[in-house]
Protein backbone atom coordinates (compact mmCIF):
# COMPACT_ATOMS: atom_id res chain seq x y z
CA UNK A 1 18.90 -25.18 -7.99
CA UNK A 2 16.59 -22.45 -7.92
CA UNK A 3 13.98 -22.78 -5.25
CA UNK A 4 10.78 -20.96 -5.30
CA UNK A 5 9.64 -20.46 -1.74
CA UNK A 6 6.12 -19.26 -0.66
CA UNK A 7 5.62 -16.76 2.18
CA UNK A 8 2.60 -17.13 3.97
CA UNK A 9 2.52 -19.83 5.90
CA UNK A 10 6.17 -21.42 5.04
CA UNK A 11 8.44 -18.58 6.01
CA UNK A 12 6.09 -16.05 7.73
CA UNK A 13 4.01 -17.12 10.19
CA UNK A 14 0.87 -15.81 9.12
CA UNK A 15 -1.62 -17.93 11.51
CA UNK A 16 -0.04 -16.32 14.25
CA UNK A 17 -0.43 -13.20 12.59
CA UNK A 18 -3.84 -12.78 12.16
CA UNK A 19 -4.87 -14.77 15.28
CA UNK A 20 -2.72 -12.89 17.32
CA UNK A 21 -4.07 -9.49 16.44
CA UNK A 22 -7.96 -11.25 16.22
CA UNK A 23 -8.05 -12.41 19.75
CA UNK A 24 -6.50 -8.17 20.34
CA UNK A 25 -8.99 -6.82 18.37
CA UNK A 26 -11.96 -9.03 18.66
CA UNK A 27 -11.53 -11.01 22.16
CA UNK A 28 -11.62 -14.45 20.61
CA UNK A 29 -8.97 -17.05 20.98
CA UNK A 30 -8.27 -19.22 17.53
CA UNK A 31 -6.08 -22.45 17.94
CA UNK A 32 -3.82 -23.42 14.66
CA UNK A 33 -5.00 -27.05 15.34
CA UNK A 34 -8.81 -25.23 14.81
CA UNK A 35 -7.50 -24.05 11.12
CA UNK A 36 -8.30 -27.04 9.37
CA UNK A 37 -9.64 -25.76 6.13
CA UNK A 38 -8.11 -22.99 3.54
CA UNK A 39 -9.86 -19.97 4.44
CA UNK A 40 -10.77 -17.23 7.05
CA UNK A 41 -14.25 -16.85 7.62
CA UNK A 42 -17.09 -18.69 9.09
CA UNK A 43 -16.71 -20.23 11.11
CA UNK A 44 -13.53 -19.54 12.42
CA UNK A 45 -13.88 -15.45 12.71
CA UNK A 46 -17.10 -13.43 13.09
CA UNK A 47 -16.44 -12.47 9.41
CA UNK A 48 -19.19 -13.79 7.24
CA UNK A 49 -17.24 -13.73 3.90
CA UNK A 50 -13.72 -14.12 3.00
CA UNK A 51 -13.88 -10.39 1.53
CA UNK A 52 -14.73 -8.93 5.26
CA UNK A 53 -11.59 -10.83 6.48
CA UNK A 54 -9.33 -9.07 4.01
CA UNK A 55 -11.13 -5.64 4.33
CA UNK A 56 -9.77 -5.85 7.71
CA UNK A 57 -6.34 -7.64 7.07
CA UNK A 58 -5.71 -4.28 5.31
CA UNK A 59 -5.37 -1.86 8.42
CA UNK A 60 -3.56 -3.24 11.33
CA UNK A 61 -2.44 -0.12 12.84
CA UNK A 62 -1.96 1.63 9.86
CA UNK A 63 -0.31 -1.45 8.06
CA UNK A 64 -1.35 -4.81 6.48
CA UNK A 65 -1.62 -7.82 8.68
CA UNK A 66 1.47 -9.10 6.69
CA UNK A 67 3.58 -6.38 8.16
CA UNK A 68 4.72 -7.40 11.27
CA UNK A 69 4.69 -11.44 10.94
CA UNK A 70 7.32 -13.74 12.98
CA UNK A 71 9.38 -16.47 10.86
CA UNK A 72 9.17 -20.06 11.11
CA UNK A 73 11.98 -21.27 13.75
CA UNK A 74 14.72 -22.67 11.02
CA UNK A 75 13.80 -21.02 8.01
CA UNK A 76 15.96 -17.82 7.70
CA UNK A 77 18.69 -19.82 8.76
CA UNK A 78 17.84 -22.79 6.34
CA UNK A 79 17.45 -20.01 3.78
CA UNK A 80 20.96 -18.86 4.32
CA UNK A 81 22.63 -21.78 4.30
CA UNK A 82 21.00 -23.14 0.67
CA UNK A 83 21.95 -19.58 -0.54
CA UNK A 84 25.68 -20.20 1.09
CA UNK A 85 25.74 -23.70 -1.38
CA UNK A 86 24.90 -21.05 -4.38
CA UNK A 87 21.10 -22.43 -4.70
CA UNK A 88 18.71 -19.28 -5.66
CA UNK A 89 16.33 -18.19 -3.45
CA UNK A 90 13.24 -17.31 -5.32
CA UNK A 91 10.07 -15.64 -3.49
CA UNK A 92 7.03 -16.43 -4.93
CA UNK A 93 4.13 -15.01 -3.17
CA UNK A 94 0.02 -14.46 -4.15
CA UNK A 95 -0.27 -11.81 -2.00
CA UNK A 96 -3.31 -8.86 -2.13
CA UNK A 97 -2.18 -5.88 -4.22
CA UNK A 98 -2.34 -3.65 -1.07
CA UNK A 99 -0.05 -5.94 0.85
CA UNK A 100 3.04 -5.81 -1.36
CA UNK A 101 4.59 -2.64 -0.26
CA UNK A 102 4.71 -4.13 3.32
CA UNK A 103 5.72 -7.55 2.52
CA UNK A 104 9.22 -5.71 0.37
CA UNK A 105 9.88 -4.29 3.50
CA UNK A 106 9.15 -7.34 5.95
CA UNK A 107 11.65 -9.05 3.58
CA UNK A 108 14.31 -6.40 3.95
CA UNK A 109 13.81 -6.24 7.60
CA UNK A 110 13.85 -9.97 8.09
CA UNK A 111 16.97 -9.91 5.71
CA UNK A 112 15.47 -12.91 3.23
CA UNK A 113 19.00 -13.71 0.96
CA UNK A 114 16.92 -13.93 -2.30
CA UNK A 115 17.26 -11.77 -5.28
CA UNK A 116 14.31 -12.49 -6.91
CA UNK A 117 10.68 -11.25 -5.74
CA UNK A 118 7.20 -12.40 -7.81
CA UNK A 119 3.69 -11.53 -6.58
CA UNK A 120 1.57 -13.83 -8.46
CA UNK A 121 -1.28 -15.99 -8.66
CA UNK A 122 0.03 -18.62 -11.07
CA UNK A 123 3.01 -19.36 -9.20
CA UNK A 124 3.64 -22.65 -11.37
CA UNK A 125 4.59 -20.20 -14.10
CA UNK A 126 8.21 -18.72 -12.26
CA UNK A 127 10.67 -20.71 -13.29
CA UNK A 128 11.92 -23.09 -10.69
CA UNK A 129 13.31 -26.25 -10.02
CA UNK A 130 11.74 -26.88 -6.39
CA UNK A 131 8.51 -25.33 -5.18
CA UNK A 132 7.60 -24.98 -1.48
CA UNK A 133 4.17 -23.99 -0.89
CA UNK A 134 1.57 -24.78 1.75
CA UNK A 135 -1.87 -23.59 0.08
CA UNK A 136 -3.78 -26.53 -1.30
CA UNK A 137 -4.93 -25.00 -4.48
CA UNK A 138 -1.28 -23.65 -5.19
CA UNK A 139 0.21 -27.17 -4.29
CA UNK A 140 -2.56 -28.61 -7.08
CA UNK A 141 -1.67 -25.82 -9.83
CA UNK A 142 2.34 -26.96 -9.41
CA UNK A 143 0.88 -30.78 -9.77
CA UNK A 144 -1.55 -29.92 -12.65
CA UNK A 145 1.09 -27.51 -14.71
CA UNK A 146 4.64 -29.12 -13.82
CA UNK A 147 5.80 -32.24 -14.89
CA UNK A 148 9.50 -33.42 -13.68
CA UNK A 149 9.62 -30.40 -10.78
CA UNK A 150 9.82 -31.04 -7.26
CA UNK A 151 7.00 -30.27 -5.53
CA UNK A 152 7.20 -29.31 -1.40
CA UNK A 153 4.05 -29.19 0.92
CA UNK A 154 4.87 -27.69 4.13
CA UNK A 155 2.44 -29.96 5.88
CA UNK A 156 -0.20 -27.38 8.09
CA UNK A 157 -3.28 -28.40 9.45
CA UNK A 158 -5.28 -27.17 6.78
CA UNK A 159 -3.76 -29.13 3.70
CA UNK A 160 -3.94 -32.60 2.91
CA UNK A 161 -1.00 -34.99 1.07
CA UNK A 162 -1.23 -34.40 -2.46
CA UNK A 163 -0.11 -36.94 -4.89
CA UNK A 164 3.60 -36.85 -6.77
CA UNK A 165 4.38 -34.03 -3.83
CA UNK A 166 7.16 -34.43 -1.09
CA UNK A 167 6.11 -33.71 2.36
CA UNK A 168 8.23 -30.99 4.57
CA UNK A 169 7.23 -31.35 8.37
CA UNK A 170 10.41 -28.62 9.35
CA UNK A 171 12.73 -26.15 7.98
CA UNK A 172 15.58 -28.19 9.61
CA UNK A 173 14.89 -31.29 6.86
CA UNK A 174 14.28 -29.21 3.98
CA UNK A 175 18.66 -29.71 3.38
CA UNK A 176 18.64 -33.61 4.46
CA UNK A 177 15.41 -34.09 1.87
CA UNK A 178 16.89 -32.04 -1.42
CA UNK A 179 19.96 -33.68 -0.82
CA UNK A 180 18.34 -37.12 -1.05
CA UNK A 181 16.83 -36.14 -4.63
């Protein structure tokens, strides 16, 4: 099969990410159980719009805030081993312009088996035959634009069950729950 696999928020832990370095930077402590909604702003950060949040996800040190992000506890190994059964491992990201550069090389670093890198908005349009995403409006653009494709929501606090979409709690039952298709 090939499997399209989001980034942010399924293999890279971006909530740690950007909390980590707010409460550094900015001396507030934000919970993942506090994310609840998709998006960065008010009332979560100090940041009144979504734009001020980004202007600053840009320069981290002298990289983007998606530079330096930690993996999910399972999912380069559950990566490897669907790659190992000859499934293709396709990244499909929506990442800023500006972040892409650091993203290639968080991906080489982090040694993600997959041979085949999109940055795009309209993810639904890579060919797959699984998707794994966690954004809600992602998760309804696969619903919306893909009929007979298996649809994944990594279940986060700040996405609800979508209809005609398989839930994934944990990397370790992604195998058990592709196998039962």
């Amino acid at each position: 099969m090939r499997i399209g696999v989001d980034l942010d928020g399924v293999v890279a832990n971006f909530t740690k990410g950007w909390t980590t370095q707010y409460e550094a930077e900015f001396g507030k402590k934000i919970l993942e159980k506090d994310i609840t909604e998709w998006g960065l702003s008010k009332p979560l950060t100090h940041f009144e719009e979504e734009i001020n949040f980004w202007k600053w996800a840009k320069n981290i040190n002298g990289s983007s805030i998606f530079r330096n992000l930690d993996i999910y506890e399972d999912s380069l190994e559950i990566l490897y081993d669907l790659s190992k059964m000859g499934h293709e491992i396709v990244i499909i990201s929506s990442k800023p312009w500006w972040s892409i550069h650091d993203t290639l090389m968080w991906l080489g670093e982090k040694k993600i088996p997959t041979k085949e890198i999109h940055f795009i908005e309209d993810k639904w349009k890579i060919d797959c035959d699984v998707y794994i995403d966690d954004a809600p409006y992602q998760l309804d653009n696969y619903v919306k634009n893909l009929k007979n494709k298996v649809i994944i929501r990594f279940v986060r606090e700040y996405n609800d069950p979508v209809t005609g979409v398989l839930d994934l709690n944990e990397w370790k039952d992604l195998i058990p729950l592709l196998n039962s298709l």
